[in-house]
C-alpha atoms as a PDB file:
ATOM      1  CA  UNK A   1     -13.065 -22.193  46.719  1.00  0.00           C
ATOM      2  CA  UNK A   2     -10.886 -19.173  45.785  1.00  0.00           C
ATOM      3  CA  UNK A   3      -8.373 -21.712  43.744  1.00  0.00           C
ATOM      4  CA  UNK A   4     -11.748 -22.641  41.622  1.00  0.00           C
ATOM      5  CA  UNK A   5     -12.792 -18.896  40.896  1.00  0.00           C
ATOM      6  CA  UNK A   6      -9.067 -18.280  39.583  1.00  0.00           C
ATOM      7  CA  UNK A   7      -9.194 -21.316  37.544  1.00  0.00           C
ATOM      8  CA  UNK A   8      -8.988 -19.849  33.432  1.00  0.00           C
ATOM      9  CA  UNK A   9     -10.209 -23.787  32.551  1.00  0.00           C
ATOM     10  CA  UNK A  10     -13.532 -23.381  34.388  1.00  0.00           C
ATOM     11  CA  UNK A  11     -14.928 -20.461  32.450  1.00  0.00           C
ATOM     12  CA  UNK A  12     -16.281 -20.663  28.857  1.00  0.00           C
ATOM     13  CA  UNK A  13     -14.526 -18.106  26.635  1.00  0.00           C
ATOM     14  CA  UNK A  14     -17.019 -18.029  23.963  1.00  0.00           C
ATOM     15  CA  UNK A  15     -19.665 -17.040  27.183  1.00  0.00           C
ATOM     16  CA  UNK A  16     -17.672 -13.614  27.363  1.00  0.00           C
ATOM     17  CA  UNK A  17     -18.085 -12.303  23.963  1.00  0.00           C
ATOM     18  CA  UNK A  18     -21.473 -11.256  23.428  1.00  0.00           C
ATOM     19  CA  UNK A  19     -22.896 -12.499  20.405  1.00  0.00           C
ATOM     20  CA  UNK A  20     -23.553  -8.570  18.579  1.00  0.00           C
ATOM     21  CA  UNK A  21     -19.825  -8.593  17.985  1.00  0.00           C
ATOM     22  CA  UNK A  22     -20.114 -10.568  14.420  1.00  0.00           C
ATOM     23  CA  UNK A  23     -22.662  -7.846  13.979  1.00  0.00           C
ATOM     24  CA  UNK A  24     -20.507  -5.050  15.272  1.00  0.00           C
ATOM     25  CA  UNK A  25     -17.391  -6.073  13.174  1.00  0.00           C
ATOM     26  CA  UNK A  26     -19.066  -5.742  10.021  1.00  0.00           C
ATOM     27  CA  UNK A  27     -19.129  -1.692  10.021  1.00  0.00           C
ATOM     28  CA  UNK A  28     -15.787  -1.393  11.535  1.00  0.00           C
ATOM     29  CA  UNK A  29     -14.346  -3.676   8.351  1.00  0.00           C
ATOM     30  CA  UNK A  30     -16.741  -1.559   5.620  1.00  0.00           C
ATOM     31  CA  UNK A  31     -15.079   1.678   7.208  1.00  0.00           C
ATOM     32  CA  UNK A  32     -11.652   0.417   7.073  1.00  0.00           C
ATOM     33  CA  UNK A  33     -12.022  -0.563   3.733  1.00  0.00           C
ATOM     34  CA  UNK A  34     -13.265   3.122   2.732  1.00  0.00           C
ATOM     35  CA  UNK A  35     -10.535   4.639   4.440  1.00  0.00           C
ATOM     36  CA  UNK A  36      -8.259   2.256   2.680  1.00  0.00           C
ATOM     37  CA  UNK A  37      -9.416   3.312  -0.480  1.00  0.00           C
ATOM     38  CA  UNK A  38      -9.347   7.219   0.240  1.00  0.00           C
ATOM     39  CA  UNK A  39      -6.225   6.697   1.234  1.00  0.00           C
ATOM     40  CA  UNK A  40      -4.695   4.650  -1.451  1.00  0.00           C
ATOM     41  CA  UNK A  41      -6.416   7.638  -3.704  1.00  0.00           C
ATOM     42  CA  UNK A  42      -4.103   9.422  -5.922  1.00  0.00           C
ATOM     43  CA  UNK A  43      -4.425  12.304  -8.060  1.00  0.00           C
ATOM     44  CA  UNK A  44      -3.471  11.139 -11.967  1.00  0.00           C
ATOM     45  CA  UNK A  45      -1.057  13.042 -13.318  1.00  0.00           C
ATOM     46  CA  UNK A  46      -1.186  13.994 -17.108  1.00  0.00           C
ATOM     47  CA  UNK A  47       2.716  12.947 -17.119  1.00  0.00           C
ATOM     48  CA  UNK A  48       3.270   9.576 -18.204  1.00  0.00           C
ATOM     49  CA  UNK A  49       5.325   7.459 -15.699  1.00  0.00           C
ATOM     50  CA  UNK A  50       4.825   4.487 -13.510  1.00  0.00           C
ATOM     51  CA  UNK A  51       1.950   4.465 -11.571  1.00  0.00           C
ATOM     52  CA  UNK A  52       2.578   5.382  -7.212  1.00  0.00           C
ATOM     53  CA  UNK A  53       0.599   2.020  -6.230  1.00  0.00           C
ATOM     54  CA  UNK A  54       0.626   2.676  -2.464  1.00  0.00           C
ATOM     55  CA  UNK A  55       4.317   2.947  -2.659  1.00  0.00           C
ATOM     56  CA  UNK A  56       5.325   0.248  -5.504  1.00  0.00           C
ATOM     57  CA  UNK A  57       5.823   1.792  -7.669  1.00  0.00           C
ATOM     58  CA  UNK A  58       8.537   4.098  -6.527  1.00  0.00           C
ATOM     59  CA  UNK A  59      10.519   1.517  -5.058  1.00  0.00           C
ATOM     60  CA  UNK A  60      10.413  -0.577  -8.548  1.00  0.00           C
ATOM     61  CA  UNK A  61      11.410   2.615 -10.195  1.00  0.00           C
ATOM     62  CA  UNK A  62      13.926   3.065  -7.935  1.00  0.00           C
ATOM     63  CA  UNK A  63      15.073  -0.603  -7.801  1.00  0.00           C
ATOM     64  CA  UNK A  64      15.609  -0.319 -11.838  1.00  0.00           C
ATOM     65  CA  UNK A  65      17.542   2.443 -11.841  1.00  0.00           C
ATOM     66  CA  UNK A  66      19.891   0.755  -9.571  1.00  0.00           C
ATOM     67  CA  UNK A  67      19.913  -2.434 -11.285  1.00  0.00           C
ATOM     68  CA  UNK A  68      20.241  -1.391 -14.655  1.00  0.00           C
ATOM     69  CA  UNK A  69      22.055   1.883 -14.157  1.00  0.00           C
ATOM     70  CA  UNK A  70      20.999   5.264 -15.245  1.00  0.00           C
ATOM     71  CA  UNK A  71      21.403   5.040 -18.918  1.00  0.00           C
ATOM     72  CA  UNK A  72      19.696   1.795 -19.340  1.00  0.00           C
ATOM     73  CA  UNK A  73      16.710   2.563 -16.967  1.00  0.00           C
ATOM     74  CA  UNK A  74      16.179   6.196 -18.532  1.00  0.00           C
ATOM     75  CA  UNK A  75      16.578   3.943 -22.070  1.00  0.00           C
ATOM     76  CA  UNK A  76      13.544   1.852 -20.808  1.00  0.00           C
ATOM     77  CA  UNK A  77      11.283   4.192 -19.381  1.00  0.00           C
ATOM     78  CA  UNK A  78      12.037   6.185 -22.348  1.00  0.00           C
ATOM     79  CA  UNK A  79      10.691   3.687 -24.830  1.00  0.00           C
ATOM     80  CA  UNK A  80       7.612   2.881 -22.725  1.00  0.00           C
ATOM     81  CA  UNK A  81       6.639   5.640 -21.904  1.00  0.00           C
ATOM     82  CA  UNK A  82       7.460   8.793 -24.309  1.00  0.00           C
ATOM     83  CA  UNK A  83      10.021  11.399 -24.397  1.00  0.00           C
ATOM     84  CA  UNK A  84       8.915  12.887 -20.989  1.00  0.00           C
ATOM     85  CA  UNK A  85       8.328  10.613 -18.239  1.00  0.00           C
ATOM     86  CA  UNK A  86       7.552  10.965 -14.446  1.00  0.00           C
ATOM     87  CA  UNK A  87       9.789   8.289 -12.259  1.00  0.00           C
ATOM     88  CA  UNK A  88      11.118   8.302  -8.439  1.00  0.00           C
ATOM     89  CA  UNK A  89      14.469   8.153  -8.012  1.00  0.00           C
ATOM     90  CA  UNK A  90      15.801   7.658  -3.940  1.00  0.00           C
ATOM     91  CA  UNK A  91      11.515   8.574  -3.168  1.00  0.00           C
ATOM     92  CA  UNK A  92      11.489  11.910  -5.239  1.00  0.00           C
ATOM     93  CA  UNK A  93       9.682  12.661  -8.018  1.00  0.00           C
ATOM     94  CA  UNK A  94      11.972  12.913 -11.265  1.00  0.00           C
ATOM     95  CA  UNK A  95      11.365  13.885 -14.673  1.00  0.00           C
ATOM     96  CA  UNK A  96      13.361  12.261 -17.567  1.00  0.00           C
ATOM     97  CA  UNK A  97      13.231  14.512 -20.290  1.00  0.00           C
ATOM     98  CA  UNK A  98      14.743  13.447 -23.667  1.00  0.00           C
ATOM     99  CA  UNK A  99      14.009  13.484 -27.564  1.00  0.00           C
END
């Protein structure tokens, strides 16, 4: 008798969960969405640059100015963006100035 009360095959799992947690879930997954979004939130910045993308967008800055060097990738941000442009170089927040 005590071998059949430990057996995991005898019970039902779907007889545990009560059936309000579909309803439940559906708050907790609105709220983490909001919080998502508040989070991902960024001030805009009147300088022109790449945007910050949850982090992208530093890491492709970053990424260029190692591929292409720091000539080439001041070059290209130069002529797509203006003479003064906001990029991240190593995760800080650099300005290219040039004319």
């Amino acid at each position: 008798m005590v071998l059949e009360t430990l057996n995991p095959m005898q019970y039902n799992i779907t007889s545990l969960v009560p059936d309000t947690m579909p309803v439940a879930t559906v708050p907790i997954l609105i709220l983490m969405c909001f919080l998502f979004l508040i989070w991902s939130h960024e001030e805009t910045s009147s300088i022109p640059g790449p945007g910050y993308c949850m982090g992208i967008g530093p890491l492709i800055s970053h990424g260029r100015f190692l591929w292409m060097g720091v000539g080439n990738a001041c070059n290209y941000y130069n002529k797509t963006y203006g003479e003064f442009v906001r990029v991240w170089i190593s995760g800080e927040e650099t300005f290219i100035i040039s004319k």
